[in-house]
C-alpha atoms as a PDB file:
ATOM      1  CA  UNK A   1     -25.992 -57.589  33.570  1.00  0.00           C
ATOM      2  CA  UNK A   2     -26.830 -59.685  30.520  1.00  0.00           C
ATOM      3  CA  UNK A   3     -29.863 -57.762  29.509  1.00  0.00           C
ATOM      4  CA  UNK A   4     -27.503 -54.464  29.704  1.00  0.00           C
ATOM      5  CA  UNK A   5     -24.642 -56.309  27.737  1.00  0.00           C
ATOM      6  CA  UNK A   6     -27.192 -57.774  25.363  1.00  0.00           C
ATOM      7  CA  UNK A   7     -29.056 -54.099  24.463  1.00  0.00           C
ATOM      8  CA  UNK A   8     -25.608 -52.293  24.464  1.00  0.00           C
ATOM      9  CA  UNK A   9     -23.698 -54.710  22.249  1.00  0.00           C
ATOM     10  CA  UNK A  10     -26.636 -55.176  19.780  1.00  0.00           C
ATOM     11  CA  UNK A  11     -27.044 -50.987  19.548  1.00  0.00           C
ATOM     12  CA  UNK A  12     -23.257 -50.809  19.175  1.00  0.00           C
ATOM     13  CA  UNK A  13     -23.189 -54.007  16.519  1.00  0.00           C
ATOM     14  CA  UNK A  14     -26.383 -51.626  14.753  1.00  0.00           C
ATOM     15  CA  UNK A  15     -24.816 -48.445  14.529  1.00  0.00           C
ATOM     16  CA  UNK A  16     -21.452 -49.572  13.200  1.00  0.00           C
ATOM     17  CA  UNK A  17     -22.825 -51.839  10.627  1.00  0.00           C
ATOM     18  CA  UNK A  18     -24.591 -49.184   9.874  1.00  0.00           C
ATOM     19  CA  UNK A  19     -21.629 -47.273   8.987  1.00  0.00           C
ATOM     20  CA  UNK A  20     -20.369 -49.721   7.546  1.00  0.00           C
ATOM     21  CA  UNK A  21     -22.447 -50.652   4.612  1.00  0.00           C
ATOM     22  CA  UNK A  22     -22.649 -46.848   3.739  1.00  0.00           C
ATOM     23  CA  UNK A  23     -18.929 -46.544   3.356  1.00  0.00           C
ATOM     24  CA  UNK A  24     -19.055 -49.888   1.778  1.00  0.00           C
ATOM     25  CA  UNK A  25     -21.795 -48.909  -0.183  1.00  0.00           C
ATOM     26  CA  UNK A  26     -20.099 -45.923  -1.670  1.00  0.00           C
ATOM     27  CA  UNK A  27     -22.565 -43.410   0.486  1.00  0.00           C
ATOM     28  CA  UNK A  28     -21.439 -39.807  -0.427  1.00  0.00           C
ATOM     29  CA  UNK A  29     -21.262 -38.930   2.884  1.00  0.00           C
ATOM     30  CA  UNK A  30     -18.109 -40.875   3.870  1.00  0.00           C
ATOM     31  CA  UNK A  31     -16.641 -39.759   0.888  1.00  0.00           C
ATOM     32  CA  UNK A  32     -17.290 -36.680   1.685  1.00  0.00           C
ATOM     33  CA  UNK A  33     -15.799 -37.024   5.414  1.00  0.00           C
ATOM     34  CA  UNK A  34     -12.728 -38.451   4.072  1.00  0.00           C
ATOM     35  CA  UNK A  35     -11.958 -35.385   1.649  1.00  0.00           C
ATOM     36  CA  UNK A  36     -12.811 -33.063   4.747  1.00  0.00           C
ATOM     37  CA  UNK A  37     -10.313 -35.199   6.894  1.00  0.00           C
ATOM     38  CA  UNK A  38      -7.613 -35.291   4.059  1.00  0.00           C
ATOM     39  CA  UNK A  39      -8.318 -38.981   3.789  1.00  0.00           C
ATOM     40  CA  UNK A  40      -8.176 -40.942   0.258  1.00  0.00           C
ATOM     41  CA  UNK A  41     -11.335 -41.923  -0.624  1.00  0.00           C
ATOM     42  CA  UNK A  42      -9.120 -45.485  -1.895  1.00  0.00           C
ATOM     43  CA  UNK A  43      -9.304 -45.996   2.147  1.00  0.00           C
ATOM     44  CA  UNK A  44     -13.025 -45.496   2.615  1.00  0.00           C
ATOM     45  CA  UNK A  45     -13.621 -48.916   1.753  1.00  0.00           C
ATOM     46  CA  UNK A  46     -11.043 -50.344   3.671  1.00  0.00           C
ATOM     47  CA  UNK A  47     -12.391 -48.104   6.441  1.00  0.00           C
ATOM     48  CA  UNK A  48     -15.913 -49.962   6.212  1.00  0.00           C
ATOM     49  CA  UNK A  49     -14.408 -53.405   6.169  1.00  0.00           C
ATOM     50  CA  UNK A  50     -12.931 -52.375   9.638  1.00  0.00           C
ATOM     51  CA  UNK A  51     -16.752 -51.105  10.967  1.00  0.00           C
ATOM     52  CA  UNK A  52     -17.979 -54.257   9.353  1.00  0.00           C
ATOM     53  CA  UNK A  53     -15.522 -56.808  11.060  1.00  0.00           C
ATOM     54  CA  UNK A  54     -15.928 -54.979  14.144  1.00  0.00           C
ATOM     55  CA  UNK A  55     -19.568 -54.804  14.275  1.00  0.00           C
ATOM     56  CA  UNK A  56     -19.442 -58.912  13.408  1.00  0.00           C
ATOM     57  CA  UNK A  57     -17.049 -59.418  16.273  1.00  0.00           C
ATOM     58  CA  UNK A  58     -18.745 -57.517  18.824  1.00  0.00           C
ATOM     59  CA  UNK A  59     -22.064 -60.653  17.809  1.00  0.00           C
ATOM     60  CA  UNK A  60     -19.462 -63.164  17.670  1.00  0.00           C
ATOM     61  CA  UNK A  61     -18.910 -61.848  21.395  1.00  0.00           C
ATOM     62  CA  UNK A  62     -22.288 -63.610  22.496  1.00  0.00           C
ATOM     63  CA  UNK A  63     -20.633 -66.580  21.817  1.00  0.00           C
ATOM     64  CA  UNK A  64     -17.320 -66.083  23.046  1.00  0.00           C
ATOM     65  CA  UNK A  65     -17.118 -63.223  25.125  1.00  0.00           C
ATOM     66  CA  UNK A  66     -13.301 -62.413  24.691  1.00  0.00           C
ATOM     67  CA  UNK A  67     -14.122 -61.480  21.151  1.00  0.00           C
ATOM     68  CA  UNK A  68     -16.802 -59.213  21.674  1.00  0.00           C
ATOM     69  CA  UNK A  69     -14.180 -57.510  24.402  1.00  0.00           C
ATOM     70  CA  UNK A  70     -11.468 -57.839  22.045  1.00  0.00           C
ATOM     71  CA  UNK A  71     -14.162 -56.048  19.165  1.00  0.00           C
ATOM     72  CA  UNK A  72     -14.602 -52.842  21.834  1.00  0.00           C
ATOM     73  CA  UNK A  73     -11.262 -52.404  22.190  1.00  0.00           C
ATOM     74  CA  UNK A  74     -10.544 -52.184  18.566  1.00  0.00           C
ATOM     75  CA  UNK A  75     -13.590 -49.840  17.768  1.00  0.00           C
ATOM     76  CA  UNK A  76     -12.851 -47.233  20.435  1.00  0.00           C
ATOM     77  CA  UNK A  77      -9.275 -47.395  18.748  1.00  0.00           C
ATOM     78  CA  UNK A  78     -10.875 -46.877  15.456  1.00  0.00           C
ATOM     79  CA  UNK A  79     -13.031 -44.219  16.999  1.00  0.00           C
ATOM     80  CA  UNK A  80     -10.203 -42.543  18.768  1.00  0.00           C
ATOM     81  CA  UNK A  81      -8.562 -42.524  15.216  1.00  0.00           C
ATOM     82  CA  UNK A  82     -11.510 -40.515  14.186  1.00  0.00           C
ATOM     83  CA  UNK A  83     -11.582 -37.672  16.425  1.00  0.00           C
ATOM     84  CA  UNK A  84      -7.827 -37.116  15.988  1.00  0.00           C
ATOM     85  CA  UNK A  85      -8.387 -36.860  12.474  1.00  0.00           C
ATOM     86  CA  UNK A  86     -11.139 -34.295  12.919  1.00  0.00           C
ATOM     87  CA  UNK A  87      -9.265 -32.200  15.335  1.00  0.00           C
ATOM     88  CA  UNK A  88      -6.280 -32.804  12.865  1.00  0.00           C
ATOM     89  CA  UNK A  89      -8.102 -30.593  10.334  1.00  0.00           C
ATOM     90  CA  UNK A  90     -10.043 -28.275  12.713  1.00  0.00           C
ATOM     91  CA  UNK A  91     -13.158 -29.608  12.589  1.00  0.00           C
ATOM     92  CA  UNK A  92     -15.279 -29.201  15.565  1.00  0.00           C
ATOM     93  CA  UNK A  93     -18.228 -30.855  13.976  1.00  0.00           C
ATOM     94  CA  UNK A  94     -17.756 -33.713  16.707  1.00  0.00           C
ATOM     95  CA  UNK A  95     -21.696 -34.871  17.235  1.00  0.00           C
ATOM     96  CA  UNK A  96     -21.209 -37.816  15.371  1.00  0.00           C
ATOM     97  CA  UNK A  97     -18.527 -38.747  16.536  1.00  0.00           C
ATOM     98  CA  UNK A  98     -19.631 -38.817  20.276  1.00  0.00           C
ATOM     99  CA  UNK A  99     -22.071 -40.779  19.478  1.00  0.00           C
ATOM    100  CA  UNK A 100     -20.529 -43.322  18.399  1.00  0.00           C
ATOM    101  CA  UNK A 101     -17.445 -43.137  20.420  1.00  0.00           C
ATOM    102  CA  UNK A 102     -20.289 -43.571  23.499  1.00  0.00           C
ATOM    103  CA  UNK A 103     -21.902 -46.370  22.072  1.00  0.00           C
ATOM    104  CA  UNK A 104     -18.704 -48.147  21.749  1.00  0.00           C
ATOM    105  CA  UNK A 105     -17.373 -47.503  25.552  1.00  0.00           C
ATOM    106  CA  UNK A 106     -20.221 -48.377  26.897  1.00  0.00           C
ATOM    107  CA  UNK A 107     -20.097 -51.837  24.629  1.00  0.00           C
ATOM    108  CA  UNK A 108     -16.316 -51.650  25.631  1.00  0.00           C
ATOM    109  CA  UNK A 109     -17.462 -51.314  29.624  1.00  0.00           C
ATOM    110  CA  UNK A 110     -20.009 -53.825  29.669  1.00  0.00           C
ATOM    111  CA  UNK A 111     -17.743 -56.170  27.884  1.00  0.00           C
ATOM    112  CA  UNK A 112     -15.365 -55.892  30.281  1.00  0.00           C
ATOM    113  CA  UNK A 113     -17.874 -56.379  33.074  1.00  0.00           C
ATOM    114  CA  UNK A 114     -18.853 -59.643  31.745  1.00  0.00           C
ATOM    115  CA  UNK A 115     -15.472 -61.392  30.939  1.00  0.00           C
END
């Protein structure tokens, strides 16, 4: 189980520190998400930091596994966020999406596995 919890956290820890430094980075694609989802682009940033702290706290997890659990459970909120605000608006463009929401349930599973 640790080689499973160690690939699946460090893919999910990738992709959504990936994320965040391009909405921290002022990417034009988040912007351009957050005008499609009726978002202010004031709360892209702020958006970002969230990605960022929860990408760090799914790491800190290796250490101290109740904050890496604690991290999945906060970025399948975030990512449940996201899919009601594209279904909000209509949009069905939900690829994305589903890939991230995966990667973060399975981090969220084998976090919960582990504890």
């Amino acid at each position: 189980m640790d080689v499973t919890y160690t690939i699946v956290t460090v893919v999910a820890a990738f992709f959504t520190g990936s994320a965040a430094a391009f909405y921290l980075l002022g990417h034009e694609y988040p912007k351009k998400q957050a005008d499609m989802k009726g978002i202010p682009r004031r709360y892209v940033p702020v958006l970002g930091l969230l990605l960022a702290a929860g990408s760090a706290a799914l790491l800190t997890g290796f250490a101290v596994r109740p904050v890496g659990a604690a991290a999945s459970i906060g970025l399948v909120l975030y990512f449940t966020g996201a899919l009601i605000a594209h279904l909000r608006v209509g949009s069905r463009d939900l690829v994305g999406w589903a890939i991230f929401a995966v990667t973060v349930l399975a981090a969220l599973a084998v976090n919960l596995a582990t504890l």
